[in-house]
Protein backbone atom coordinates (compact mmCIF):
# COMPACT_ATOMS: atom_id res chain seq x y z
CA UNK A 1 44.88 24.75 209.00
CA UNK A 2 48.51 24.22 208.60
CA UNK A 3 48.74 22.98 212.27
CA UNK A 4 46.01 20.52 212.00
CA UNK A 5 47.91 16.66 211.53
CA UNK A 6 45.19 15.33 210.10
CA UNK A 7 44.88 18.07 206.86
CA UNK A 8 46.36 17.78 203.25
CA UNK A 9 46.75 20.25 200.16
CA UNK A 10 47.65 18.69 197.43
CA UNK A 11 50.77 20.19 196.00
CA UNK A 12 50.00 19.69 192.27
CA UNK A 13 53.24 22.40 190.94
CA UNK A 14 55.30 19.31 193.01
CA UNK A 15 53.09 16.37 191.38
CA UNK A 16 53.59 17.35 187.94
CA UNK A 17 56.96 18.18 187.99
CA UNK A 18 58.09 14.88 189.77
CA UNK A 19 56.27 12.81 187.13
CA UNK A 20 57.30 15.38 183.80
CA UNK A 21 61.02 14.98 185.28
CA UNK A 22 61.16 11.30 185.33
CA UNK A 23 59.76 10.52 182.06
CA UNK A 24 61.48 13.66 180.34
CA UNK A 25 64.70 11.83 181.44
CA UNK A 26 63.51 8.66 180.61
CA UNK A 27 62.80 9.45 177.41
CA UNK A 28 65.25 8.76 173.91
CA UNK A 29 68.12 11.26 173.38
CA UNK A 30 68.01 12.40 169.42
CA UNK A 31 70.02 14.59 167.40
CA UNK A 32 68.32 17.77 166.69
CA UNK A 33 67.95 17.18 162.62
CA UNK A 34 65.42 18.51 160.63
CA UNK A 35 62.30 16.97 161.30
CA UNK A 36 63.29 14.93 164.63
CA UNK A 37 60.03 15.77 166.36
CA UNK A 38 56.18 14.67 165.60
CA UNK A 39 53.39 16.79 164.21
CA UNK A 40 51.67 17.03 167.75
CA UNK A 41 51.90 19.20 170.85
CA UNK A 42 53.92 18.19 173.72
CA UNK A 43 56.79 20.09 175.53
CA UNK A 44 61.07 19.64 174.41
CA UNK A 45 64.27 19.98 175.93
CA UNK A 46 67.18 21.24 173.83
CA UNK A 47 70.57 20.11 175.10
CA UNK A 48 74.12 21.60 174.46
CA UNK A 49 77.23 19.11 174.24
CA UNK A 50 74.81 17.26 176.91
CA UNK A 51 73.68 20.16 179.30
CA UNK A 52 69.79 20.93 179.21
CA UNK A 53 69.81 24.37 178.01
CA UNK A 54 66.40 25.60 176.62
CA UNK A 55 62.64 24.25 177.62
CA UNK A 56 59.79 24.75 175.50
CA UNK A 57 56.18 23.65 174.06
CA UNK A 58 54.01 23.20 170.96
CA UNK A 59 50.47 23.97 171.69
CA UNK A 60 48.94 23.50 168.05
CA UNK A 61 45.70 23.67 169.02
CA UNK A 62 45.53 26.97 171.70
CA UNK A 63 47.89 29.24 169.10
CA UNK A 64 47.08 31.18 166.03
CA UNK A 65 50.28 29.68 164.28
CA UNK A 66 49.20 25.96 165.19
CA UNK A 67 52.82 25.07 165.45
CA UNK A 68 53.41 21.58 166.36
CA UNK A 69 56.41 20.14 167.83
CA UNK A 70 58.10 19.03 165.12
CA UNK A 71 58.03 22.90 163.54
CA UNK A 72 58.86 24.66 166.75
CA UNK A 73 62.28 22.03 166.63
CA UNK A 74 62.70 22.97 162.99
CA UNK A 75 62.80 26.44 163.74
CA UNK A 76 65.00 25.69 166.38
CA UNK A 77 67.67 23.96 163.52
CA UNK A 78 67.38 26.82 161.51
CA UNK A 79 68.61 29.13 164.06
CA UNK A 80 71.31 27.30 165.18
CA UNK A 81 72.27 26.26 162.03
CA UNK A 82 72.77 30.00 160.74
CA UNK A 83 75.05 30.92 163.63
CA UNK A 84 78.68 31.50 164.60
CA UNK A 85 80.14 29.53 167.72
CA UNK A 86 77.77 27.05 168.07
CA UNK A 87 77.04 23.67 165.91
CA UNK A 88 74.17 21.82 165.32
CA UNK A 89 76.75 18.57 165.68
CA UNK A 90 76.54 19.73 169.30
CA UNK A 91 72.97 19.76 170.12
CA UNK A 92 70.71 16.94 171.16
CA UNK A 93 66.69 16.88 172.04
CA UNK A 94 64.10 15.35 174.08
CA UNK A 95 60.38 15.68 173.91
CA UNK A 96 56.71 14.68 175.27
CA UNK A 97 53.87 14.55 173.79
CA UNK A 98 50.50 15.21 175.70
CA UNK A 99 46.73 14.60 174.50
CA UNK A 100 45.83 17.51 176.53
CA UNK A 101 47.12 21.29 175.31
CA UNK A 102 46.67 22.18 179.15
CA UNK A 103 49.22 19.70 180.16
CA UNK A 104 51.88 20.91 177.32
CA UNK A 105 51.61 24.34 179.29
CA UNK A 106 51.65 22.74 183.22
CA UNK A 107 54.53 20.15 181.68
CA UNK A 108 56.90 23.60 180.53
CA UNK A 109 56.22 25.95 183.76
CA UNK A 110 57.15 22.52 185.95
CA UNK A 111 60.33 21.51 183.83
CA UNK A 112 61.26 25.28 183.36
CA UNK A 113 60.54 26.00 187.47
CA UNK A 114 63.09 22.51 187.79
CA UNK A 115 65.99 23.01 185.63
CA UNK A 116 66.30 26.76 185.10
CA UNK A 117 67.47 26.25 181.67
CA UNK A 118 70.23 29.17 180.94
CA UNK A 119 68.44 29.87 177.07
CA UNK A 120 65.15 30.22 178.56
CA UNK A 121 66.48 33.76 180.14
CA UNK A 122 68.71 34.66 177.26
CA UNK A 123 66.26 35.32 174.15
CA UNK A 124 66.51 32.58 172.32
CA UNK A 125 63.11 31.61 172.30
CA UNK A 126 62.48 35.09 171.41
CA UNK A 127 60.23 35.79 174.38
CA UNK A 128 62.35 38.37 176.04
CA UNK A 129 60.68 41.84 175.80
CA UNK A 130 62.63 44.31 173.26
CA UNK A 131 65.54 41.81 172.88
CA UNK A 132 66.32 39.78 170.03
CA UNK A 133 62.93 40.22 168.32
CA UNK A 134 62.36 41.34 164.58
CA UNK A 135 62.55 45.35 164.57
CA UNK A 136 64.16 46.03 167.55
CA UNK A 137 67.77 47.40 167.79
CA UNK A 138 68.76 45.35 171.37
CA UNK A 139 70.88 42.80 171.29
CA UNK A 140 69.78 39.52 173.64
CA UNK A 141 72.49 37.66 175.11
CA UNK A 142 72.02 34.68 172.99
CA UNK A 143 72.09 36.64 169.84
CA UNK A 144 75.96 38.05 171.55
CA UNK A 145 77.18 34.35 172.34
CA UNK A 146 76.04 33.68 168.73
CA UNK A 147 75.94 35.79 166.25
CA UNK A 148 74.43 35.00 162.66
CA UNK A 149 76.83 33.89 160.12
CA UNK A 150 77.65 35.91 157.15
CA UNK A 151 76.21 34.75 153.29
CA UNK A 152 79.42 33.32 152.33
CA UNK A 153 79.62 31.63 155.85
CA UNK A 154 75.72 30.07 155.62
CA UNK A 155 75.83 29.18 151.72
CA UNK A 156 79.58 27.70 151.81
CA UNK A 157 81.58 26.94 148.83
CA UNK A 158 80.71 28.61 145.51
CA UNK A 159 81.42 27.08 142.09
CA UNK A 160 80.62 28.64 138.65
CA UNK A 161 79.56 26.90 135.57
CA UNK A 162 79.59 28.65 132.37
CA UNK A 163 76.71 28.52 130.01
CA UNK A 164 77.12 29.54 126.52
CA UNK A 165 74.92 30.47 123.23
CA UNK A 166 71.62 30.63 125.82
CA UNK A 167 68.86 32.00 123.12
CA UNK A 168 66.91 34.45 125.10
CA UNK A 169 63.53 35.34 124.45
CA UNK A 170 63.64 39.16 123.10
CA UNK A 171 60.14 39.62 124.54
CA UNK A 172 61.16 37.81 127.84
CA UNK A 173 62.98 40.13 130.47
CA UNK A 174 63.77 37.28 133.30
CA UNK A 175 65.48 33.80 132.68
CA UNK A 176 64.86 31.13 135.25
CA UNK A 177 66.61 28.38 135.13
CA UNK A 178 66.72 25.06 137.48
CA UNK A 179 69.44 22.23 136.97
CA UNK A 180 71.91 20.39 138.65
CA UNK A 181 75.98 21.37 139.41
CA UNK A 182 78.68 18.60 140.00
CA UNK A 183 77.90 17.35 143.23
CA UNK A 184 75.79 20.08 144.56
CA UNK A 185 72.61 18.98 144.93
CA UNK A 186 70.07 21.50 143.86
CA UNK A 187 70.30 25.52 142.38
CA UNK A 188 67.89 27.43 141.41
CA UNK A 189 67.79 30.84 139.92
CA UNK A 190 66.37 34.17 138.42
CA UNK A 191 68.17 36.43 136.56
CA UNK A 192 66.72 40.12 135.08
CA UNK A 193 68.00 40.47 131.56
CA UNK A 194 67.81 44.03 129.82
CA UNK A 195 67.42 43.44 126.18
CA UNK A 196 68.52 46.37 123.96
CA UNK A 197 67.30 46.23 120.44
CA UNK A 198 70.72 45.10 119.05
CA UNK A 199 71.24 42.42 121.35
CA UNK A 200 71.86 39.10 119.74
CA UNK A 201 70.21 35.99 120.41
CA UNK A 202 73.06 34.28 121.59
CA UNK A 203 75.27 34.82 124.72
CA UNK A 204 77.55 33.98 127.28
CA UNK A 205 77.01 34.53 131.10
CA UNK A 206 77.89 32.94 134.02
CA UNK A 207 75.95 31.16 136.72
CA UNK A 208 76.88 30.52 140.29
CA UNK A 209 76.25 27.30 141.85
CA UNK A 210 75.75 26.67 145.55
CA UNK A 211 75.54 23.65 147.72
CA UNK A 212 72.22 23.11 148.94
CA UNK A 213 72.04 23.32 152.23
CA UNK A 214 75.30 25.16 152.79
């Protein structure tokens, strides 16, 4: 009854989004750090040198990997942190959280339907079919933009410290060894050791050292 003055639908798509909009906006700016968001589900907005750029949600309790907002924004620091052209300096977040998992899914098609975000369409998020997930060979767009960093490039600096007259363990064929380097905050390593019959008790190798958190 389109033509009849006196009939309403309710537009719910328009209701939600109005109200998800405002208080998204309304809502704290943060750094994305590790750990930024809560352990709950809810829906977050990732934002390059201040442009919204990627929507998404934490439904902990309607998926098999129960991830919660603060892990999906974790894995979203990982990325980012392991790739070329892009800094984690750079980014900023927003997020809601909802009592109700429905509304984290409503909340993301409204905000998603509103902004357009340009990551949401360039396999980031990994949802793109064939591109940019584990055992494919296509390349997503995001993945082109920013490409992973090399070893040298994610672990930074290297230092070495020399340890000498180490008494090894004839029967033992690993040493494991956890200390601390300078500065660097933590290392942590395994090395195999081949023991021939003749080799003595005592000697010298060399360790590297690497800054945690590169």
């Amino acid at each position: 009854m389109p033509d009849d003055p006196h009939h309403f639908d309710f537009d719910l798509d328009r209701g939600i989004r109005a109200q998800v909009v405002e208080k998204l906006e309304s809502s704290p700016l943060l750094a994305l750090n590790k750990n930024v968001g809560p352990s709950e589900s809810g829906i977050y907005a990732l934002y390059h040198k201040e442009q919204l750029v990627y929507l998404g949600k934490a439904s902990k309790g309607t998926t098999k990997s129960k991830r919660t907002l603060r892990d999906r924004l974790n894995e979203h620091v990982g990325k980012i942190g392991g790739r070329q052209n892009i800094a984690l300096a750079d980014m900023r977040c927003r997020y809601l959280t909802f009592y109700s998992e429905w509304w984290a899914f409503a909340a993301e098609l409204a905000l998603i339907s509103h902004y357009n975000p340009e990551w949401n369409a360039s396999g980031f998020g990994s949802k793109m079919p064939g591109a940019g997930r584990p055992g494919t060979h296509r390349v997503s767009p995001w993945d082109s933009l920013y490409p992973k960093r090399s070893f040298v490039e994610t672990i930074g600096p290297v230092r070495t410290l020399m340890i000498k007259s180490h008494t090894v363990n004839p029967a033992s064929s690993a040493i494991r060894m956890k200390s601390q380097c300078g500065h660097f905050d933590l290392w942590l390593f395994t090395m195999s050791v081949i023991l021939a019959s003749n080799r003595p008790s005592g000697f010298s190798t060399r360790f590297a050292c690497f800054k945690n958190g590169g």
